[in-house]
Every structure is written in structure tokens, then in C-alpha cells.
N, C-alpha and C. Protein backbone atom coordinates (compact mmCIF):
# COMPACT_ATOMS: atom_id res chain seq x y z
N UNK A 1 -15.50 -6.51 15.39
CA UNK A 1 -15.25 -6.93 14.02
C UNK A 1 -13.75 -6.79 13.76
N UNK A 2 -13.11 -8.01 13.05
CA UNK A 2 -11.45 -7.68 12.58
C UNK A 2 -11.88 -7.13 11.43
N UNK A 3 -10.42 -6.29 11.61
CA UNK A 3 -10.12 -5.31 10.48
C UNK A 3 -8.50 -5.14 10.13
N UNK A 4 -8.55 -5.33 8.86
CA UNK A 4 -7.06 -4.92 8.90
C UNK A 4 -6.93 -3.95 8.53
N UNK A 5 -5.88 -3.22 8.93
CA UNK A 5 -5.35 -1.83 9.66
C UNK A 5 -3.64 -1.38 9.04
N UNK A 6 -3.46 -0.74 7.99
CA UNK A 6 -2.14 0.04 7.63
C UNK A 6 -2.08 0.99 7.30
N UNK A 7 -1.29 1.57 7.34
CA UNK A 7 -0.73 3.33 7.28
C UNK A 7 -0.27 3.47 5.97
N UNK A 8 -0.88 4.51 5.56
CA UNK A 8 -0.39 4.79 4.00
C UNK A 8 1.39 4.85 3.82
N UNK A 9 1.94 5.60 5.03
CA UNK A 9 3.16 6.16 4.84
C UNK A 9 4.46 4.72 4.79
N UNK A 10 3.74 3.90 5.59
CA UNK A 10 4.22 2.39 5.73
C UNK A 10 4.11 1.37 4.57
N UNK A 11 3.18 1.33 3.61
CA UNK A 11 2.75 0.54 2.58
C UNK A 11 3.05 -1.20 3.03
N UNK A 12 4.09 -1.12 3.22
CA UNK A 12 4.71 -2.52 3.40
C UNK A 12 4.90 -3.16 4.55
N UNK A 13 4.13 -2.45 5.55
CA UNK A 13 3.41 -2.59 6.77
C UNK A 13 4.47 -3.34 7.94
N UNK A 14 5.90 -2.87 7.78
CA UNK A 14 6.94 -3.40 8.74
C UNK A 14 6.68 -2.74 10.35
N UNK A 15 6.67 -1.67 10.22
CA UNK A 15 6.10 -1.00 11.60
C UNK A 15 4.74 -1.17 11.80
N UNK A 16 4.43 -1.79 13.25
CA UNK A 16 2.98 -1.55 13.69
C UNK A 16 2.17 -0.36 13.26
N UNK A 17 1.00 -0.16 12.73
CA UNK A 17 0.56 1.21 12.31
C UNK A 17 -0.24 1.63 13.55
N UNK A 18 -0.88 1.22 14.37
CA UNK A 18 -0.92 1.63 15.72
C UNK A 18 -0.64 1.23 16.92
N UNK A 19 -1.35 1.73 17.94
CA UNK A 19 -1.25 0.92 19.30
C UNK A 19 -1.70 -0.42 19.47
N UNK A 20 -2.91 -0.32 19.10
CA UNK A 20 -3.91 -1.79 19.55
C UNK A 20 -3.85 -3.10 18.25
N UNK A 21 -2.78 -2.46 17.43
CA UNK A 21 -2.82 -3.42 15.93
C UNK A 21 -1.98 -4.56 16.65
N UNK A 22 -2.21 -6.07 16.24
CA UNK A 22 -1.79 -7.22 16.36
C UNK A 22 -1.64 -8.15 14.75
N UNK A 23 -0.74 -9.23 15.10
CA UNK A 23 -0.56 -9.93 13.86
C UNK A 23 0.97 -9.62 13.54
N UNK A 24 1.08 -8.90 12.33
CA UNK A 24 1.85 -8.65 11.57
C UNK A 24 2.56 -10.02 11.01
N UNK A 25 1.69 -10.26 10.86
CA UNK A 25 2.12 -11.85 9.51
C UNK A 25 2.36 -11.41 8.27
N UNK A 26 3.34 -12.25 7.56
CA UNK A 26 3.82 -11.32 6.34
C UNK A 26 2.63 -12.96 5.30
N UNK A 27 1.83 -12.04 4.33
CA UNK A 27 0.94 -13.15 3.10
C UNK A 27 2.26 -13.89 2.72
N UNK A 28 1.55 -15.08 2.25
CA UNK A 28 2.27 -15.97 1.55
C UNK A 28 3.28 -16.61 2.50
N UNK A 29 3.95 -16.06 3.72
CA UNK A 29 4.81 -16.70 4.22
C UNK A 29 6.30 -16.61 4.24
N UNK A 30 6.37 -15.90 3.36
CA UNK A 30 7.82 -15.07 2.86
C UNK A 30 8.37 -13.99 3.52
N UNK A 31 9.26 -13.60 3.82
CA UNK A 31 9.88 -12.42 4.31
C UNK A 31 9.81 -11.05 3.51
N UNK A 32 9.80 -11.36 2.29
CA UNK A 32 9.56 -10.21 0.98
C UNK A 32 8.08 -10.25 1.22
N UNK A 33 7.37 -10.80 1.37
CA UNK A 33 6.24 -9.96 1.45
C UNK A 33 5.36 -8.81 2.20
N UNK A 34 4.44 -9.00 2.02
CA UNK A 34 3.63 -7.84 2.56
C UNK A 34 3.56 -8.30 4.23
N UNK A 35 3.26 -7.54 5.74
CA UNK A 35 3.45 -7.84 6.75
C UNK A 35 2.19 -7.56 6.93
N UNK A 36 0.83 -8.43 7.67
CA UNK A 36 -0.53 -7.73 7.58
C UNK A 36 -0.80 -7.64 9.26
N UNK A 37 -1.39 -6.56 9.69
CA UNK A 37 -1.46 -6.14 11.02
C UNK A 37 -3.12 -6.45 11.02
N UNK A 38 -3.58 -6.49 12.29
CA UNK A 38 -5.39 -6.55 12.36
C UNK A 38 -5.61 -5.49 13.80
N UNK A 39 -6.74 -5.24 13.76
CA UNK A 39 -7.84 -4.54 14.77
C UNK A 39 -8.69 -5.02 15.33
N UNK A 40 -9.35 -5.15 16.13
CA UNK A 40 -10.22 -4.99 16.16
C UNK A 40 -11.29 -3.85 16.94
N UNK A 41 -12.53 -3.62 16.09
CA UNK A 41 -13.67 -2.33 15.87
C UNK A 41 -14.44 -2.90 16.09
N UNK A 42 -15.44 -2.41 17.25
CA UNK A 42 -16.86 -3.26 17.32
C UNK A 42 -17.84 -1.97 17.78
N UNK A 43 -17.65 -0.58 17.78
CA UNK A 43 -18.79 0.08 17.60
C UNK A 43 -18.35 1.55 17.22
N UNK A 44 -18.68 2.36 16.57
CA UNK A 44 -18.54 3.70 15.65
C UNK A 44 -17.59 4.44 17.09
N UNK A 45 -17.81 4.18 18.02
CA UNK A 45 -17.35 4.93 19.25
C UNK A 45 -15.69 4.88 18.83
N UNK A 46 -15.38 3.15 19.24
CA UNK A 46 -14.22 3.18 19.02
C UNK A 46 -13.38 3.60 17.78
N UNK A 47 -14.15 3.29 16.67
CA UNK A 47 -13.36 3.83 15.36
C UNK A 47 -12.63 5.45 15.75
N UNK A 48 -13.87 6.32 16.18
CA UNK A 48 -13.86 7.52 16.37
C UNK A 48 -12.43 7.57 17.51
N UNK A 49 -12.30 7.02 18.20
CA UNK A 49 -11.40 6.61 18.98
C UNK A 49 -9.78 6.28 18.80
N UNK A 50 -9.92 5.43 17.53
CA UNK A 50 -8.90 5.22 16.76
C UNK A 50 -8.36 6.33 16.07
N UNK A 51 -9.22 7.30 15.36
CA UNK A 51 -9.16 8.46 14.79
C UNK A 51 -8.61 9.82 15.44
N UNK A 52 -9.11 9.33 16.85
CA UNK A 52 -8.18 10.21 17.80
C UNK A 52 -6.73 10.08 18.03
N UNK A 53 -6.85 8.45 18.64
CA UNK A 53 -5.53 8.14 18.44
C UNK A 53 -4.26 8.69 17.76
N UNK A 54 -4.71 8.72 16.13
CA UNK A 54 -3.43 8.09 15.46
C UNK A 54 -3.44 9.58 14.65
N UNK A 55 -4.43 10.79 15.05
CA UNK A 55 -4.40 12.00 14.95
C UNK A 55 -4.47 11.65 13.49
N UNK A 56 -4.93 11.35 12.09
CA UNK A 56 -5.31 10.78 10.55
C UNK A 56 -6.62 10.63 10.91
N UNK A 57 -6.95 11.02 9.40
CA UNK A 57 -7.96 10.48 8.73
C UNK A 57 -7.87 8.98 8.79
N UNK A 58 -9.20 8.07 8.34
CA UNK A 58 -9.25 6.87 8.09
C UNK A 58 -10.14 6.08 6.99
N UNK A 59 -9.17 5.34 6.05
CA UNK A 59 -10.32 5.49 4.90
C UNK A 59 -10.33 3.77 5.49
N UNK A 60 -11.89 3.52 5.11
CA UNK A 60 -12.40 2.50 5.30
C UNK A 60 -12.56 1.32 4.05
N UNK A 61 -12.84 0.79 3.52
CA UNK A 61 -13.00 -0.13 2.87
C UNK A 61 -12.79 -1.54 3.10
N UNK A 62 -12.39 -2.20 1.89
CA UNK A 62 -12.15 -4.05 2.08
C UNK A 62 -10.40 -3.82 1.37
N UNK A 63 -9.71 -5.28 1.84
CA UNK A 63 -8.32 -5.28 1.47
C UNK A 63 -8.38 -5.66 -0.19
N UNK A 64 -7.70 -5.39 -1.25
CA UNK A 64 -7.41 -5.43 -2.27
C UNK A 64 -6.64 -7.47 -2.49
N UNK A 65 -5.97 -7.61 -1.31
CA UNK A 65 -5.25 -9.20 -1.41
C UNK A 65 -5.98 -10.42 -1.40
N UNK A 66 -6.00 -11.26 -2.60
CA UNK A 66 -7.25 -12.11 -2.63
C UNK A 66 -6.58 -13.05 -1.29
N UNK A 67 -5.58 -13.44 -0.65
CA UNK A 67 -5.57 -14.26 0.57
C UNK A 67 -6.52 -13.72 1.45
N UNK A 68 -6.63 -12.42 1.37
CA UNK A 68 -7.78 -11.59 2.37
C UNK A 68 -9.25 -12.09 2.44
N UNK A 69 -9.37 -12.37 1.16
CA UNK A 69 -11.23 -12.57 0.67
C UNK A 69 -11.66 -11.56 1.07
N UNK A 70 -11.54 -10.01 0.90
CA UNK A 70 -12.21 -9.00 0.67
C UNK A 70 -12.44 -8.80 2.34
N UNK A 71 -11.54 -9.07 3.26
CA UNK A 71 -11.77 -8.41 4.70
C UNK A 71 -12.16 -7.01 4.74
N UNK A 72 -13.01 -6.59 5.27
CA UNK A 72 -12.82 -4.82 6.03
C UNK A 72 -11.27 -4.50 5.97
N UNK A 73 -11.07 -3.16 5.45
CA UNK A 73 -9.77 -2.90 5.91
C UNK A 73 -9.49 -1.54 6.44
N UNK A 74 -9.10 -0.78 7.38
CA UNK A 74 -8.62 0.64 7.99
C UNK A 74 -7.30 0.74 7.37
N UNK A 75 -7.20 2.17 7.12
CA UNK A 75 -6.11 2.67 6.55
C UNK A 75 -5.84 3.68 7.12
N UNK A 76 -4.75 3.95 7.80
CA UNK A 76 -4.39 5.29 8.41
C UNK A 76 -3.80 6.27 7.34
N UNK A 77 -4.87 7.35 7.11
CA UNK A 77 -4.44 7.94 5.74
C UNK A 77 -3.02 9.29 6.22
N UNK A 78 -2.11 8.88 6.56
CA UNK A 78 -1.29 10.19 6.94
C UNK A 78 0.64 10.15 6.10
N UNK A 79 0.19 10.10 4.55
CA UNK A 79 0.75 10.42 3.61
C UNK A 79 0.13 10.34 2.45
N UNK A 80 0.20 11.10 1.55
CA UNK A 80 -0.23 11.33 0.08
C UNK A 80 0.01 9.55 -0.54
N UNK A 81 -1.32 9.22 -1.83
CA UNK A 81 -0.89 8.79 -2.70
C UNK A 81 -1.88 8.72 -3.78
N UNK A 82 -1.81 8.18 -4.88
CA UNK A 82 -2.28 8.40 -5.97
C UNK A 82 -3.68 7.51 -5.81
């Protein structure tokens, strides 16, 4: 399953947030925008895997960007935010 995949501490997703992340297309097409990385996850093993990886927590949900249409999204939780 794709997933898109960013690091809290990154927000604006210029650095790869992991190893296996691909893409990094910025929405809209612009250079000011947002840069979106993908995954892909196809069984609880690997998530768990990922989690090893990137030594974070991982909050799961869908992306907030309507270009997204509500994709799955991974978040590497390894900075504070509100």
C-alpha cells in the first residue's frame, strides 16, 4: 500500500524522511511548496520495521492536502508539535 511518509521535525519535507521514501514532488508544482515523499507498507511486519528503522514513533493516519484525496499517511513523530 502507498503511503505518504514525513517527519515532524522536517514539516516541509525538503530532506528525505527515510531510507526507502521516494518521490519528493513538491504539490502544485511550485518550488515554495510542500515536497511530498511516498512508501510503500504492505504488511504490519514492515511498518514495525520502519519503526525500527527511523528509531520514532509513527503516527498513522490520512494526509490533510486535498491534492492527496485523503491518502494513508506515516509520520515520523521525532519532534514536538501542537
Amino acid at each position: 500500500m502507498k503511503f505518504r511518509i514525513k517527519r515532524t521535525s522536517t514539516w516541509g519535507g525538503e530532506e528525505k524522511p527515510c531510507e526507502k521514501a521516494y518521490g519528493g514532488k513538491h504539490l502544485g508544482g511550485r518550488a515554495d511548496d510542500v515536497r511530498v515523499w511516498y512508501i510503500d507498507i504492505n504488511t504490519l511486519d514492515e511498518l514495525i520495521a520502519l519503526r525500527d528503522e527511523v528509531e520514532n514513533e509513527l503516527i498513522v493516519g490520512t494526509a490533510y492536502e486535498k491534492e492527496l484525496n485523503d491518502m494513508p499517511e506515516i509520520e515520523i513523530y521525532d519532534d514536538y508539535r501542537e
